[in-house]
C-alpha atoms as a PDB file:
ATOM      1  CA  UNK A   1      80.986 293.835 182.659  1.00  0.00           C
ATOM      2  CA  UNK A   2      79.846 295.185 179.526  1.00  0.00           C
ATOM      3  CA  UNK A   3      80.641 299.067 178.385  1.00  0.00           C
ATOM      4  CA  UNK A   4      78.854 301.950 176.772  1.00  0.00           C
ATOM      5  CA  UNK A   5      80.849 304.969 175.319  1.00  0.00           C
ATOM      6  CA  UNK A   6      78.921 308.292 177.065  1.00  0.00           C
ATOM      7  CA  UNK A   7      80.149 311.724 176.970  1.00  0.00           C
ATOM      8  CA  UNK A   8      82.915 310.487 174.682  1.00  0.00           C
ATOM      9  CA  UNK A   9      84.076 308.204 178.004  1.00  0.00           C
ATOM     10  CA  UNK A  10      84.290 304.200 177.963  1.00  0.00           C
ATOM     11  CA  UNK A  11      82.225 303.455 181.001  1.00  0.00           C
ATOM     12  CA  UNK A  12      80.914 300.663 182.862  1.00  0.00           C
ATOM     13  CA  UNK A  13      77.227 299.893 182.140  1.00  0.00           C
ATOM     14  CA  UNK A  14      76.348 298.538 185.760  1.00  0.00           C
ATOM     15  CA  UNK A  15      72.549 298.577 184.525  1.00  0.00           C
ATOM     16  CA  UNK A  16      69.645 300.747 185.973  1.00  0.00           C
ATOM     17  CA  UNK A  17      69.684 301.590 189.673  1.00  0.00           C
ATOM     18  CA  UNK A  18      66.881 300.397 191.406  1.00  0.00           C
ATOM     19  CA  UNK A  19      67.453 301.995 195.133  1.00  0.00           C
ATOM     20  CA  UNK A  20      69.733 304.711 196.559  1.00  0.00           C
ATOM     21  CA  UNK A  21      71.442 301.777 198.358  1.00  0.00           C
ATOM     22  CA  UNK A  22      72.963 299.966 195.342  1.00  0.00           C
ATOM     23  CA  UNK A  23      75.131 303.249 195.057  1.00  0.00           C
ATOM     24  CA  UNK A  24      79.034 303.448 196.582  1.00  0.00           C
ATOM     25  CA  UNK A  25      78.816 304.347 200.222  1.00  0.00           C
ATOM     26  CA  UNK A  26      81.328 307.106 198.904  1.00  0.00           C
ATOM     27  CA  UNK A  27      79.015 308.240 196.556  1.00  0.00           C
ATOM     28  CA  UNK A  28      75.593 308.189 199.120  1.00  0.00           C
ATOM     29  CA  UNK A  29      76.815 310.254 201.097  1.00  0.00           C
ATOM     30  CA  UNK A  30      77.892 312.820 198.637  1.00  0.00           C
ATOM     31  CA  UNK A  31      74.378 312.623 197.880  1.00  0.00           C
ATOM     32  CA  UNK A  32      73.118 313.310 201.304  1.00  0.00           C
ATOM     33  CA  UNK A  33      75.697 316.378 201.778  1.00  0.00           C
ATOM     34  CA  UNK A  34      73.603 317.991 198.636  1.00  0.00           C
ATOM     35  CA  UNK A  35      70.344 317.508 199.991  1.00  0.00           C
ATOM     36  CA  UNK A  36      71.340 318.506 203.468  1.00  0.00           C
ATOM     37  CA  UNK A  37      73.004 321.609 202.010  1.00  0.00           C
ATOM     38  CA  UNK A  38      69.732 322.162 199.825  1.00  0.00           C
ATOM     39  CA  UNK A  39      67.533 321.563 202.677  1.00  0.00           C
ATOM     40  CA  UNK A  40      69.165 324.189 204.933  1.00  0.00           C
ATOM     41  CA  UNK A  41      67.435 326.728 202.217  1.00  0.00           C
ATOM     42  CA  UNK A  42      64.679 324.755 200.510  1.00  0.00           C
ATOM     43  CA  UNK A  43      63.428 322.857 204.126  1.00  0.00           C
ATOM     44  CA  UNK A  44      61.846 319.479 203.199  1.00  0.00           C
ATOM     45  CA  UNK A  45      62.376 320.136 198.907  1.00  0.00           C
ATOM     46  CA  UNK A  46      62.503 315.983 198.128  1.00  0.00           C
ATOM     47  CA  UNK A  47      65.850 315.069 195.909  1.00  0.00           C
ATOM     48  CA  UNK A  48      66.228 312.572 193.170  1.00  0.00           C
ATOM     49  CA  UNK A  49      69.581 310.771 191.939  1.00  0.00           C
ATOM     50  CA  UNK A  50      69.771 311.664 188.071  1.00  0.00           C
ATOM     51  CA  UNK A  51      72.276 311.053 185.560  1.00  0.00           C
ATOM     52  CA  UNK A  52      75.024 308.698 184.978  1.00  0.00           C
ATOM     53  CA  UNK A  53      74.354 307.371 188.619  1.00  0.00           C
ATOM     54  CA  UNK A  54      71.006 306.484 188.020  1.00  0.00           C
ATOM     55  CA  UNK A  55      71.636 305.063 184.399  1.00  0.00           C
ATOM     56  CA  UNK A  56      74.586 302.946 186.264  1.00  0.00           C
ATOM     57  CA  UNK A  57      77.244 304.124 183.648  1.00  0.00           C
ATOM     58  CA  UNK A  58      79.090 306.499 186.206  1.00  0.00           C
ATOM     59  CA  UNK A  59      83.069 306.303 186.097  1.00  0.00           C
ATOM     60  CA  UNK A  60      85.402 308.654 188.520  1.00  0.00           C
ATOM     61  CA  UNK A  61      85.167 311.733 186.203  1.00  0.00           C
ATOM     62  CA  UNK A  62      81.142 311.457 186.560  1.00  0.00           C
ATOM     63  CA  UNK A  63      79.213 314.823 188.581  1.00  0.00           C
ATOM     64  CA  UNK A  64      76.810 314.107 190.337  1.00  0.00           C
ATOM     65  CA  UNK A  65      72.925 315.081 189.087  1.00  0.00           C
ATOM     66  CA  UNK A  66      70.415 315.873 191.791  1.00  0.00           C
ATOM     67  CA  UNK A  67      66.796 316.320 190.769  1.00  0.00           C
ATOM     68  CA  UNK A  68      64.583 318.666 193.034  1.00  0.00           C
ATOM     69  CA  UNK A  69      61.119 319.159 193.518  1.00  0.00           C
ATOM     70  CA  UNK A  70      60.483 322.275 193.867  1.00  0.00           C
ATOM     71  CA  UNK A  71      62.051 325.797 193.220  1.00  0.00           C
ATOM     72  CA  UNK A  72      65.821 326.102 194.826  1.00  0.00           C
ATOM     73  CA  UNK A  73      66.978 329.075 197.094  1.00  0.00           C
ATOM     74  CA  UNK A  74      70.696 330.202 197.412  1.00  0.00           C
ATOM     75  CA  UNK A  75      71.649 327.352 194.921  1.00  0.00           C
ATOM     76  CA  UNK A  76      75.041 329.255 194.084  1.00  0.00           C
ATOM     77  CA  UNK A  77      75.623 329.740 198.039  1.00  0.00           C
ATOM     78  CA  UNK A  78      75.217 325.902 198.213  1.00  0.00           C
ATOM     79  CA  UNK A  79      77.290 324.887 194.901  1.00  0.00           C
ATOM     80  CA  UNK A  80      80.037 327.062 196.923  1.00  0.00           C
ATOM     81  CA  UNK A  81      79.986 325.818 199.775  1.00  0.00           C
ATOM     82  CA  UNK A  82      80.083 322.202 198.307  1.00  0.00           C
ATOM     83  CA  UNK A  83      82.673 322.925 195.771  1.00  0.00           C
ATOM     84  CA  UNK A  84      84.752 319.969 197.043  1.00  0.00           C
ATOM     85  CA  UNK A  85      81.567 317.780 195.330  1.00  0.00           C
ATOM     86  CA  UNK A  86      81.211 317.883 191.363  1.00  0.00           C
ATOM     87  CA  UNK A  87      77.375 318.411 190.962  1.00  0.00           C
ATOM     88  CA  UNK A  88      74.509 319.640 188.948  1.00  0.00           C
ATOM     89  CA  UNK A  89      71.019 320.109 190.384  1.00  0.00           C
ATOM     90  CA  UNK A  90      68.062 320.059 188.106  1.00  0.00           C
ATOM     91  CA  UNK A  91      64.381 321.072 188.513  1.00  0.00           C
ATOM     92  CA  UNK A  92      62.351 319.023 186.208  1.00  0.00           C
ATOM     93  CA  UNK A  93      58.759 317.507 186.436  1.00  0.00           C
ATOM     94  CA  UNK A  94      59.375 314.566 184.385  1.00  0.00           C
ATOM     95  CA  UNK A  95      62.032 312.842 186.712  1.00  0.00           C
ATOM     96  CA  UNK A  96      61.268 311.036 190.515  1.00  0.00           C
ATOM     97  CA  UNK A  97      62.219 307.999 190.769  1.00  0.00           C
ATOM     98  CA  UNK A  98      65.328 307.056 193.520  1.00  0.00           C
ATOM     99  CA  UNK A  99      64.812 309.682 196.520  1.00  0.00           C
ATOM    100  CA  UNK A 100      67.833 310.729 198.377  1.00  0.00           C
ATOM    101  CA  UNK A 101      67.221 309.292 201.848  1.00  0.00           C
END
């Protein structure tokens, strides 16, 4: 497997994910536990893998980088209680692609 040096990190470059599903079953349902947990504020806000995930260059020191669409509610009350999951979550217009299930 080929490499690519990111965030000053030698990572595996896995290639461009094409569906939530090519993730680590680990790693889905870390996913999922952010948009449920965004949800519970934000009902039916639609989230988007972003990031080293969906550029397939993740390694075990990567955070997880959830796209939203739509304003966020509470996002510190959610960040705390998920503070056993390293994530970011973004609000941008320029980014839907792989939708959390």
């Amino acid at each position: 497997m080929e490499t690519i040096v990111y965030k000053k990190r030698i990572r595996p470059q896995r290639g461009k994910l094409k569906t939530f599903y090519e993730l680590p079953t680990d790693i889905q349902t870390k996913f999922c536990d952010i948009k449920k947990e965004i949800n519970k504020y934000n009902p039916n806000v639609k989230c988007y893998v972003m990031g080293s995930y969906y550029w397939g260059f993740w390694d075990d020191m990567s955070d997880l980088d959830v796209v939203v669409d739509g304003p966020i509610n509470n996002l510190e009350s959610i960040k705390n209680r998920l503070s056993n999951i390293k994530f970011d979550v973004l609000n941008i217009k320029l980014f839907r692609e792989i939708e959390i299930p």
